[in-house]
Protein backbone atom coordinates (compact mmCIF):
# COMPACT_ATOMS: atom_id res chain seq x y z
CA UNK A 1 -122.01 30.24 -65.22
CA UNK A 2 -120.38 32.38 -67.53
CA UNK A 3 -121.97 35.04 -69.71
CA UNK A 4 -122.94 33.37 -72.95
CA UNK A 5 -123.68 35.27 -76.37
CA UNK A 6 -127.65 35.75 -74.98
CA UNK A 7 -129.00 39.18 -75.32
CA UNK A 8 -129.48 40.24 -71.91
CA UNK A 9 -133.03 41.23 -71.23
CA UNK A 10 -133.60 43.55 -68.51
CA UNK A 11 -137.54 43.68 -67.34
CA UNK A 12 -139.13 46.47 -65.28
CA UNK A 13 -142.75 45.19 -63.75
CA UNK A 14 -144.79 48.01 -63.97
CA UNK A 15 -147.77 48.64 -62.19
CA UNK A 16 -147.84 46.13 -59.08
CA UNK A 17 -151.68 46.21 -59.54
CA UNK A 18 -152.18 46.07 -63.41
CA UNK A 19 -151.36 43.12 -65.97
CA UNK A 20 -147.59 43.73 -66.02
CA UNK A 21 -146.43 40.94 -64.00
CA UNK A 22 -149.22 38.75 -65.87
CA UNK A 23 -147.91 39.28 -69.59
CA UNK A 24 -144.59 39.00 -68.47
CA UNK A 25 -144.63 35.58 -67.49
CA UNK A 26 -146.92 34.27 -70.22
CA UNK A 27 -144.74 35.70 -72.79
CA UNK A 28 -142.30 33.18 -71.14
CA UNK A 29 -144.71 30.68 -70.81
CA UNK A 30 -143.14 29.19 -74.21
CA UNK A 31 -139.30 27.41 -72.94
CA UNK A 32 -138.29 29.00 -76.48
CA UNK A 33 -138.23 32.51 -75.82
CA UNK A 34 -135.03 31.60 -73.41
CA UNK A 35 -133.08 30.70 -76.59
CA UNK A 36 -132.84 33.67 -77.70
CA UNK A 37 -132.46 35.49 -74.46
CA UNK A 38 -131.70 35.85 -70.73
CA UNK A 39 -134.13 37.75 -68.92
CA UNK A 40 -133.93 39.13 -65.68
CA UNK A 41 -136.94 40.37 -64.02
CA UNK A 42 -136.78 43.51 -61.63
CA UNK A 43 -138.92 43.37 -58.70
CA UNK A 44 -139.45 40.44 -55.62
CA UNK A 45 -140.29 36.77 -55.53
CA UNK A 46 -143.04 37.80 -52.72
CA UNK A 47 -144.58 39.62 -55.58
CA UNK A 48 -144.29 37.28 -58.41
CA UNK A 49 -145.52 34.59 -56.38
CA UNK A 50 -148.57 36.62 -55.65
CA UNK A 51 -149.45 37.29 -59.33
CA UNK A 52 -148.16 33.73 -60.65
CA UNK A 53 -150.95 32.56 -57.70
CA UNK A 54 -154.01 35.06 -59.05
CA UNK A 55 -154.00 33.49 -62.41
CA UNK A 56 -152.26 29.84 -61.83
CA UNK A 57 -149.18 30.12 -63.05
CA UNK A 58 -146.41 27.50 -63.04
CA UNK A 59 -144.09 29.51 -65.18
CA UNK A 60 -140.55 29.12 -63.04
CA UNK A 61 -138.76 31.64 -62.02
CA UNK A 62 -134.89 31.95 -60.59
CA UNK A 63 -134.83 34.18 -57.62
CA UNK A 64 -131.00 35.93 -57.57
CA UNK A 65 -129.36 38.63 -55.05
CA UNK A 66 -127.01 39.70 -57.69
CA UNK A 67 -126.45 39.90 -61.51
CA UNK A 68 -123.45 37.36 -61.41
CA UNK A 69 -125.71 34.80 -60.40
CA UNK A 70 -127.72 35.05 -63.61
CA UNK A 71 -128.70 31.65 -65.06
CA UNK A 72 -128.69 31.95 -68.99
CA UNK A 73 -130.79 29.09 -69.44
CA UNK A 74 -133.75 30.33 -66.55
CA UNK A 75 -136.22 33.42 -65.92
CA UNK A 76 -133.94 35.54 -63.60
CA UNK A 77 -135.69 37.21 -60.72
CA UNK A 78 -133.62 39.89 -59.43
CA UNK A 79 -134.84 40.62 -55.89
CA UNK A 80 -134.53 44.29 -55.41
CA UNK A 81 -136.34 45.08 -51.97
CA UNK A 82 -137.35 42.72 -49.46
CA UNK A 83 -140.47 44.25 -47.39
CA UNK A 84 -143.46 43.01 -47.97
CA UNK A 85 -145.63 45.22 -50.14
CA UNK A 86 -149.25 45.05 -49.96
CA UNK A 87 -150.91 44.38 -53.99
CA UNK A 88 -154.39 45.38 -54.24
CA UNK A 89 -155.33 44.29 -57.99
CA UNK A 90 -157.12 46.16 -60.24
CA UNK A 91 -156.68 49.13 -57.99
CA UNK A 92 -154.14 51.98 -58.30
CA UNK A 93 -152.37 52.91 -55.26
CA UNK A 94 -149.63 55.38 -54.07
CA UNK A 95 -147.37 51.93 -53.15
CA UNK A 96 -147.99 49.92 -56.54
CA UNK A 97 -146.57 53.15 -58.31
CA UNK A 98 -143.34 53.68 -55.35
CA UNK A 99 -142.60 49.85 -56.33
CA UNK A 100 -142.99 50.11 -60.00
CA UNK A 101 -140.87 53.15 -60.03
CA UNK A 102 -137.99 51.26 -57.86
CA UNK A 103 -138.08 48.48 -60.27
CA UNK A 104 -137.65 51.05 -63.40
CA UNK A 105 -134.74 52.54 -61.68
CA UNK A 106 -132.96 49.72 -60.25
CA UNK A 107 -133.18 48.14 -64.54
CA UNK A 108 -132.24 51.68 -65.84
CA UNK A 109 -129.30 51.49 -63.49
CA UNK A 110 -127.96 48.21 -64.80
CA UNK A 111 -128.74 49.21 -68.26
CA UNK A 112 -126.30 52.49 -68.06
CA UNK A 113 -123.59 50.32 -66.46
CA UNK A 114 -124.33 47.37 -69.84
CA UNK A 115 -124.85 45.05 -67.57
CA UNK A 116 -127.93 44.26 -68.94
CA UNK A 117 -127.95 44.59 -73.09
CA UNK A 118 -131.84 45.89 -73.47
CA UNK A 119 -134.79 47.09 -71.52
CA UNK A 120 -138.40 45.98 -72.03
CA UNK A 121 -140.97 47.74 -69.76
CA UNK A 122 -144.29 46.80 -68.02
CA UNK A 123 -147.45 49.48 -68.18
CA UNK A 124 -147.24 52.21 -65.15
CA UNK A 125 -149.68 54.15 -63.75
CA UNK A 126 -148.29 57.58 -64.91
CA UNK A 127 -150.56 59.09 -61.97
CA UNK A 128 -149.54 57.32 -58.93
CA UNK A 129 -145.88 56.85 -59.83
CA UNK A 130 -145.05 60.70 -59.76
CA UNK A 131 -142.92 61.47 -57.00
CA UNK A 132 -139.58 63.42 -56.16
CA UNK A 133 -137.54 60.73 -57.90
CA UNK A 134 -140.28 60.27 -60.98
CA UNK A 135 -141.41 63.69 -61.93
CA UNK A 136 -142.20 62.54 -65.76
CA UNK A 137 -145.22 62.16 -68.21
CA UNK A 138 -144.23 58.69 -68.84
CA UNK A 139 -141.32 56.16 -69.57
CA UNK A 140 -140.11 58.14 -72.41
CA UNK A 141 -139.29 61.20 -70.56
CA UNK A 142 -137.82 59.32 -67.54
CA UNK A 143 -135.64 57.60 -70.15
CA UNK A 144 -134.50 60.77 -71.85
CA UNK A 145 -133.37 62.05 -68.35
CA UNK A 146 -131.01 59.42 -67.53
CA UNK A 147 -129.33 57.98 -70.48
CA UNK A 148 -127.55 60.22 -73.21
CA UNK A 149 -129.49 61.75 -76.89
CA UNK A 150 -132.66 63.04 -77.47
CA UNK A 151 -135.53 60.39 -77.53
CA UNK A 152 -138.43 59.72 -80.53
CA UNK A 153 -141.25 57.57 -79.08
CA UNK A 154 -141.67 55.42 -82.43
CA UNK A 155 -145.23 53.05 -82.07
CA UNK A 156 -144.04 49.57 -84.49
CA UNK A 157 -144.82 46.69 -86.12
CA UNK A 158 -143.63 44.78 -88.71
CA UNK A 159 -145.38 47.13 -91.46
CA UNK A 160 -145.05 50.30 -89.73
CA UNK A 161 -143.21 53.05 -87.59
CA UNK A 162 -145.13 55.93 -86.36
CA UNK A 163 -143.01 58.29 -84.51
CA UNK A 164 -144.15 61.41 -82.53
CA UNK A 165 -143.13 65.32 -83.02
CA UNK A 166 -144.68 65.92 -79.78
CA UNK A 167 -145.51 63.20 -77.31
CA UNK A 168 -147.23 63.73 -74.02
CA UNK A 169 -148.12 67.37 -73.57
CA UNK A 170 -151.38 68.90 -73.66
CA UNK A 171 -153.42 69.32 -77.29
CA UNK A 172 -153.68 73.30 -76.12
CA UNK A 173 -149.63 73.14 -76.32
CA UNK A 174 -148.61 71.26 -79.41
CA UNK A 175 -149.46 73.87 -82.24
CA UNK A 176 -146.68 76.36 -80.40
CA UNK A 177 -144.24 73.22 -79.50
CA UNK A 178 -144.17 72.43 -83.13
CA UNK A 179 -141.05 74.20 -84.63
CA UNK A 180 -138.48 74.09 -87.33
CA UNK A 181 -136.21 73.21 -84.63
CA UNK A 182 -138.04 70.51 -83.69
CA UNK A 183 -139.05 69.05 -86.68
CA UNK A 184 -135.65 68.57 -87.94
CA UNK A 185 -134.60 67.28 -84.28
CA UNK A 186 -137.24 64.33 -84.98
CA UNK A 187 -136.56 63.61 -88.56
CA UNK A 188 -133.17 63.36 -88.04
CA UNK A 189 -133.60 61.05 -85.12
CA UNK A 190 -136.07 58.73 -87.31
CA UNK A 191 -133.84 59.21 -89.71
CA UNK A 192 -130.62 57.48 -87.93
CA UNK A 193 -132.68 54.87 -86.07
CA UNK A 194 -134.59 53.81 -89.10
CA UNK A 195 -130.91 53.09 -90.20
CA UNK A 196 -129.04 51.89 -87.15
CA UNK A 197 -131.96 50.19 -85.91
CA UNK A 198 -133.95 48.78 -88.92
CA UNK A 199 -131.52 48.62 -91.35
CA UNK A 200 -132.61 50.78 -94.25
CA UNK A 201 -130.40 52.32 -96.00
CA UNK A 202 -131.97 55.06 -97.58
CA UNK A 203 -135.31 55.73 -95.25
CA UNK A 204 -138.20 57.22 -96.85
CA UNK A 205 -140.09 59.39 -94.42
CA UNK A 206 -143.53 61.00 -94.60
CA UNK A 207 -144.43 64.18 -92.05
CA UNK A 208 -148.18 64.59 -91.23
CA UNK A 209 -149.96 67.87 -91.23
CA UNK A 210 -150.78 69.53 -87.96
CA UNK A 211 -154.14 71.18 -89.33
CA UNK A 212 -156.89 69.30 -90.26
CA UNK A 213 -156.88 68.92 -94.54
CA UNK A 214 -153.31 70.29 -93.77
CA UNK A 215 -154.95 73.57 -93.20
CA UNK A 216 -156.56 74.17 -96.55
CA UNK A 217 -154.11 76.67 -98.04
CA UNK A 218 -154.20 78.55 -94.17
CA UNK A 219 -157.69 78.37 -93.74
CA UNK A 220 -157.85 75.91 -91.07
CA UNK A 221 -154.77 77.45 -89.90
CA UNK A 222 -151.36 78.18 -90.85
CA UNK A 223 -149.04 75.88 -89.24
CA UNK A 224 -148.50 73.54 -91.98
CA UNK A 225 -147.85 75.82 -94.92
CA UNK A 226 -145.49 78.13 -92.60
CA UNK A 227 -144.03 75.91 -90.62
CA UNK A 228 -144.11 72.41 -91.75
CA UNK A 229 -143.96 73.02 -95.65
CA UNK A 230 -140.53 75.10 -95.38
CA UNK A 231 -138.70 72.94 -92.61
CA UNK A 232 -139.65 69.82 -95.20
CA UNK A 233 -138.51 71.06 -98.25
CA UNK A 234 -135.33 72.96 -96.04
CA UNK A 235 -134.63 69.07 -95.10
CA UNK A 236 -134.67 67.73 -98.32
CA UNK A 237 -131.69 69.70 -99.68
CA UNK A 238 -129.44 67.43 -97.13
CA UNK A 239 -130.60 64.39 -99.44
CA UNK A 240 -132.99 62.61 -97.04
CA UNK A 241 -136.35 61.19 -98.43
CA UNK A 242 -138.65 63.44 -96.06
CA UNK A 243 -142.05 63.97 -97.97
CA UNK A 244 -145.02 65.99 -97.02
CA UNK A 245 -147.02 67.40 -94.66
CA UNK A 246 -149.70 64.77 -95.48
CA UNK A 247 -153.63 65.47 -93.95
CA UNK A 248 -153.57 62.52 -91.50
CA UNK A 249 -157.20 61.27 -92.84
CA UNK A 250 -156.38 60.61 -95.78
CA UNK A 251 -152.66 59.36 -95.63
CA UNK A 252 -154.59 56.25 -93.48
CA UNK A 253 -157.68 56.03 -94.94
CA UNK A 254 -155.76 55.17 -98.60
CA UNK A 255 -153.33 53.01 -97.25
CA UNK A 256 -150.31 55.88 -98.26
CA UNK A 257 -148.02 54.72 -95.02
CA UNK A 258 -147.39 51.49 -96.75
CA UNK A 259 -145.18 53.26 -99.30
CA UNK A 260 -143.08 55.23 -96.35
CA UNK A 261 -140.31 53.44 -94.11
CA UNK A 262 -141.71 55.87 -91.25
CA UNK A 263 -144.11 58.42 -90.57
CA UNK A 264 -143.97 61.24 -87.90
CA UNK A 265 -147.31 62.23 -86.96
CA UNK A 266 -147.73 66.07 -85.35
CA UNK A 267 -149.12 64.96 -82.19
CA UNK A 268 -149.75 61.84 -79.88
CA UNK A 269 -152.74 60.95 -80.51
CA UNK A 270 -152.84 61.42 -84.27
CA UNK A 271 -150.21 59.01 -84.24
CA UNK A 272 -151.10 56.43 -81.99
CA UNK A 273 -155.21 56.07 -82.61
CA UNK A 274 -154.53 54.89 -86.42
CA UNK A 275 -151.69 53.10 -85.21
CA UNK A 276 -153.55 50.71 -82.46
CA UNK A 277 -156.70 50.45 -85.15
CA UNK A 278 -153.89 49.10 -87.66
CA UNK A 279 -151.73 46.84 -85.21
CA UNK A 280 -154.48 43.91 -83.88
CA UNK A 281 -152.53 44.40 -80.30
CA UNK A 282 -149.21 43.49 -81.57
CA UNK A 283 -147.72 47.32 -81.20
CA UNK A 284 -144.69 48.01 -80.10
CA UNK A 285 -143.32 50.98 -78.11
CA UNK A 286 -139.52 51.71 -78.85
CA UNK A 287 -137.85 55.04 -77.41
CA UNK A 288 -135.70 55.56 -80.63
CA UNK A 289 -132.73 57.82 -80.12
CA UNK A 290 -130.89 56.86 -76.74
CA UNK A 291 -127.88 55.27 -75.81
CA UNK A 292 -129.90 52.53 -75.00
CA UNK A 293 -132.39 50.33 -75.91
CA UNK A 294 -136.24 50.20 -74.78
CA UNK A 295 -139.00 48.70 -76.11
CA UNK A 296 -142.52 47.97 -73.95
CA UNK A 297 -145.86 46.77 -75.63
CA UNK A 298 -148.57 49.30 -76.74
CA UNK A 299 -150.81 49.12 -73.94
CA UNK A 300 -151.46 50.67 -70.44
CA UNK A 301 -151.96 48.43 -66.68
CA UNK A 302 -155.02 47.47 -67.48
CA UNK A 303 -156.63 47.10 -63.94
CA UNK A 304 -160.10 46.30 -65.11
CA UNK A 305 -158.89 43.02 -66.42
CA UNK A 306 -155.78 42.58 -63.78
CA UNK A 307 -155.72 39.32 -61.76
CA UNK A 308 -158.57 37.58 -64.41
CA UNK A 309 -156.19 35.34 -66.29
CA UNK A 310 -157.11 37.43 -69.91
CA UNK A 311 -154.63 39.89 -70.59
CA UNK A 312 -153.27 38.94 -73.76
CA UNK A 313 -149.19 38.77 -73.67
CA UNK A 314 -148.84 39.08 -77.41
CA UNK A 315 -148.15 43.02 -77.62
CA UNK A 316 -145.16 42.12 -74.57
CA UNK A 317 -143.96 38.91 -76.70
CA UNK A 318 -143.43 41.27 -79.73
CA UNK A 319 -141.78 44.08 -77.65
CA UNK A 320 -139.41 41.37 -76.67
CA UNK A 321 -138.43 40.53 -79.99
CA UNK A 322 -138.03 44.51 -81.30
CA UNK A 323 -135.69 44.46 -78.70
CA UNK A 324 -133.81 42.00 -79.49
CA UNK A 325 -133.83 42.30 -83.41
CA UNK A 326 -132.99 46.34 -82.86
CA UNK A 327 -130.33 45.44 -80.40
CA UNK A 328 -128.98 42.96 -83.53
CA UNK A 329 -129.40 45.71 -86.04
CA UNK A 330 -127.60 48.31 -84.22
CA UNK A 331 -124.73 46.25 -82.96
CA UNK A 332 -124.29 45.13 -87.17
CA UNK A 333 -124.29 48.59 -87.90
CA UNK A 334 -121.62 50.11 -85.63
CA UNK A 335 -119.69 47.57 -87.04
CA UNK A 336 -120.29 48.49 -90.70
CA UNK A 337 -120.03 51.72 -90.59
CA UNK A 338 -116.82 51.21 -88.27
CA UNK A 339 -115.05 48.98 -91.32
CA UNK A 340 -117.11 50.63 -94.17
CA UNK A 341 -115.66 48.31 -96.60
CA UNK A 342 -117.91 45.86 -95.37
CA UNK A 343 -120.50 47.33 -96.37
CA UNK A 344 -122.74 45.18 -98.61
C-alpha cells in the first residue's frame, strides 16, 4: 500500500514488565485513533500476545518484518528480535530493561532516517535499562544524544507547559548547574517551541525562583537575586516576554501560570509535583528542542498494577495526540516562516 498523508507514529514499549504494552493497546482500543494515524509498534508479537493475554485483549495487531509493509489502516507490529524473552510482570529485571532499550533504539533509528514522522514512548525502568549502549538518566538524555539541538523536557496539557532548567540530576547539584548560560539556553528553547510547536506568536514566559520565597532579598540564599534576576531582565532586552523569578508556592497556589504561555521551573521536581496535582493523569511528556519529535505520558512502569487490567491509558492517548498536533504545528510553521507572506 502506498504511504498515505497519516502521521506516522513510531511506538517504543517500554518496560517489558510494567503497563507499557497495556496502555498502548487500549489507547487503540477505539478504531478512531487509526484515522488520524499509522502506528507502528516496536517490539515482538511473542510479547504482545503475552500482555494482550494478561488482561484479555482483542485489540488486533499487524505483525510486519519491514517498514514497507506498513498497513495505514492497522496497528503495525514491527518485529524487531525473534528469541523468546522471558516477562515476569510486575517485576523489574536486567532482560525487561535489554528489551525495552532495543525497542527505543531500533524507533530512534527509524525516526533519524523519517521513516517514521513522530515518537511516542512507553515508561522504562531507568535502573535496569543502564547498560553500555544506555548510559542515561532517562529518555530525555538518550534523546539528546542521538538526534541534533539541545533538549527542554516540557510536562503539558492543554492549559499548561512546565519546562525544566535542570532535569534529572541530584537536588545537591542543581543550585551550581543553574547558570546564566543555562537559563538563556532554556528560555530560548521554550521560547522557539512554544512557537514552532504551539503556535504562539508572541510567548509569554514566567521563570521560577530557585530559593524558597525567591530567597527573601538573599536570605534564604542568593541564587535568585544574582543569578536569576539579572539573566531575566538581560533576556528581556531581546524583546521576549520572560517574567520573573516567581516563589514557586505562590505562583501555584494563586493560579498565576494561567496568565503565562509557559513556565520553567528551577528544578525537576518543583516542576513536575504541581504539575501531576494540576493534570488529573492527562500529562504529557514532550522533549522540546530536537530534530525530532517525542512525546510519552506522565507516568512511570507501574509494576504494582502491571498485568491487573487497571492502568489507565488516558495520559498515553493524550501523548498521542501532542504528537500529532505538535508534529502539525511545526510542519505549518516551517512553511510560514519559509513564505513569510503567508503569514496570517
Amino acid at each position: 500500500m502506498d504511504k498515505s498523508d497519516k502521521i506516522i507514529v513510531g511506538i517504543s514499549i517500554g518496560d517489558l514488565n510494567g503497563i507499557g504494552i497495556e496502555v498502548i493497546l487500549k489507547t487503540f482500543q477505539d478504531k478512531r485513533m487509526l484515522e488520524f494515524c499509522t502506528p507502528v509498534i516496536f517490539g515482538a508479537t511473542k510479547i504482545i500476545s503475552y500482555h494482550k493475554k494478561a488482561f484479555n485483549s482483542e485489540v488486533p495487531v499487524h505483525g510486519i518484518t519491514s517498514l514497507s509493509q506498513l498497513n495505514h489502516n492497522k496497528i503495525n507490529l514491527l518485529n524487531i528480535w525473534k528469541e523468546d524473552v522471558a516477562v515476569e510482570l510486575g517485576n523489574s529485571t536486567k532482560i525487561s530493561g535489554e528489551y525495552a532499550a532495543k525497542s527505543l533504539a531500533s524507533a530512534v533509528k527509524y525516526l533519524k532516517e523519517k521513516t517514521i514522522d513522530v515518537l511516542l514512548t512507553a515508561p522504562i525502568n531507568k535502573e535496569n535499562i543502564q547498560s553500555e549502549e544506555f548510559n542515561f538518566p532517562g529518555h530525555t538524555e538518550y534523546l539528546e544524544a542521538n538526534l541534533e539541538g539541545k533538549s527542554l523536557m516540557i510536562l503539558m496539557t492543554d492549559e499548561l507547559r512546565i519546562g525544566l532548567i535542570t532535569g534529572h540530576i541530584p537536588i545537591s547539584k542543581v543550585a551550581e548547574t543553574i547558570t546564566p548560560e543555562l537559563i538563556k539556553e532554556k528560555v530560548d528553547t521554550m521560547y522557539t517551541s512554544l512557537k514552532q510547536d504551539f503556535g504562539i506568536n508572541k510567548p509569554k514566559i514566567a521563570v521560577l525562583g530557585l530559593n524558597p520565597h525567591c530567597g527573601d532579598n538573599g536570605v534564604i540564599g542568593k541564587e535568585d537575586d544574582e543569578i536569576i534576576k539579572p539573566t531575566i531582565e538581560e533576556i528581556k532586552e531581546t524583546g521576549k516576554l520572560v517574567f520573573g523569578p516567581y516563589a514557586a508556592d505562590g505562583f501555584f497556589g494563586s493560579e498565576t501560570y494561567k496568565q503565562f504561555d509557559g513556565v520553567l521551573a528551577a528544578y525537576h521536581d518543583q516542576g513536575l509535583a504541581p504539575f501531576k496535582a494540576l493534570s488529573f493523569g492527562n500529562g504529557v511528556n514532550f522533549t522540546a528542542g530536537l530534530s525530532e519529535i517525542r512525546t510519552s505520558p506522565d507516568h512511570g512502569t507501574g509494576f504494582d498494577i502491571a498485568g491487573k487490567n487497571i492502568a489507565s491509558s488516558s495520559s498515553f492517548t493524550q501523548a498521542l495526540f501532542a504528537a500529532i498536533q505538535i508534529f502539525k504545528n511545526r510542519k505549518e510553521y516551517k512553511e510560514l516562516t519559509k513564505n513569510p507572506l503567508l503569514v496570517r
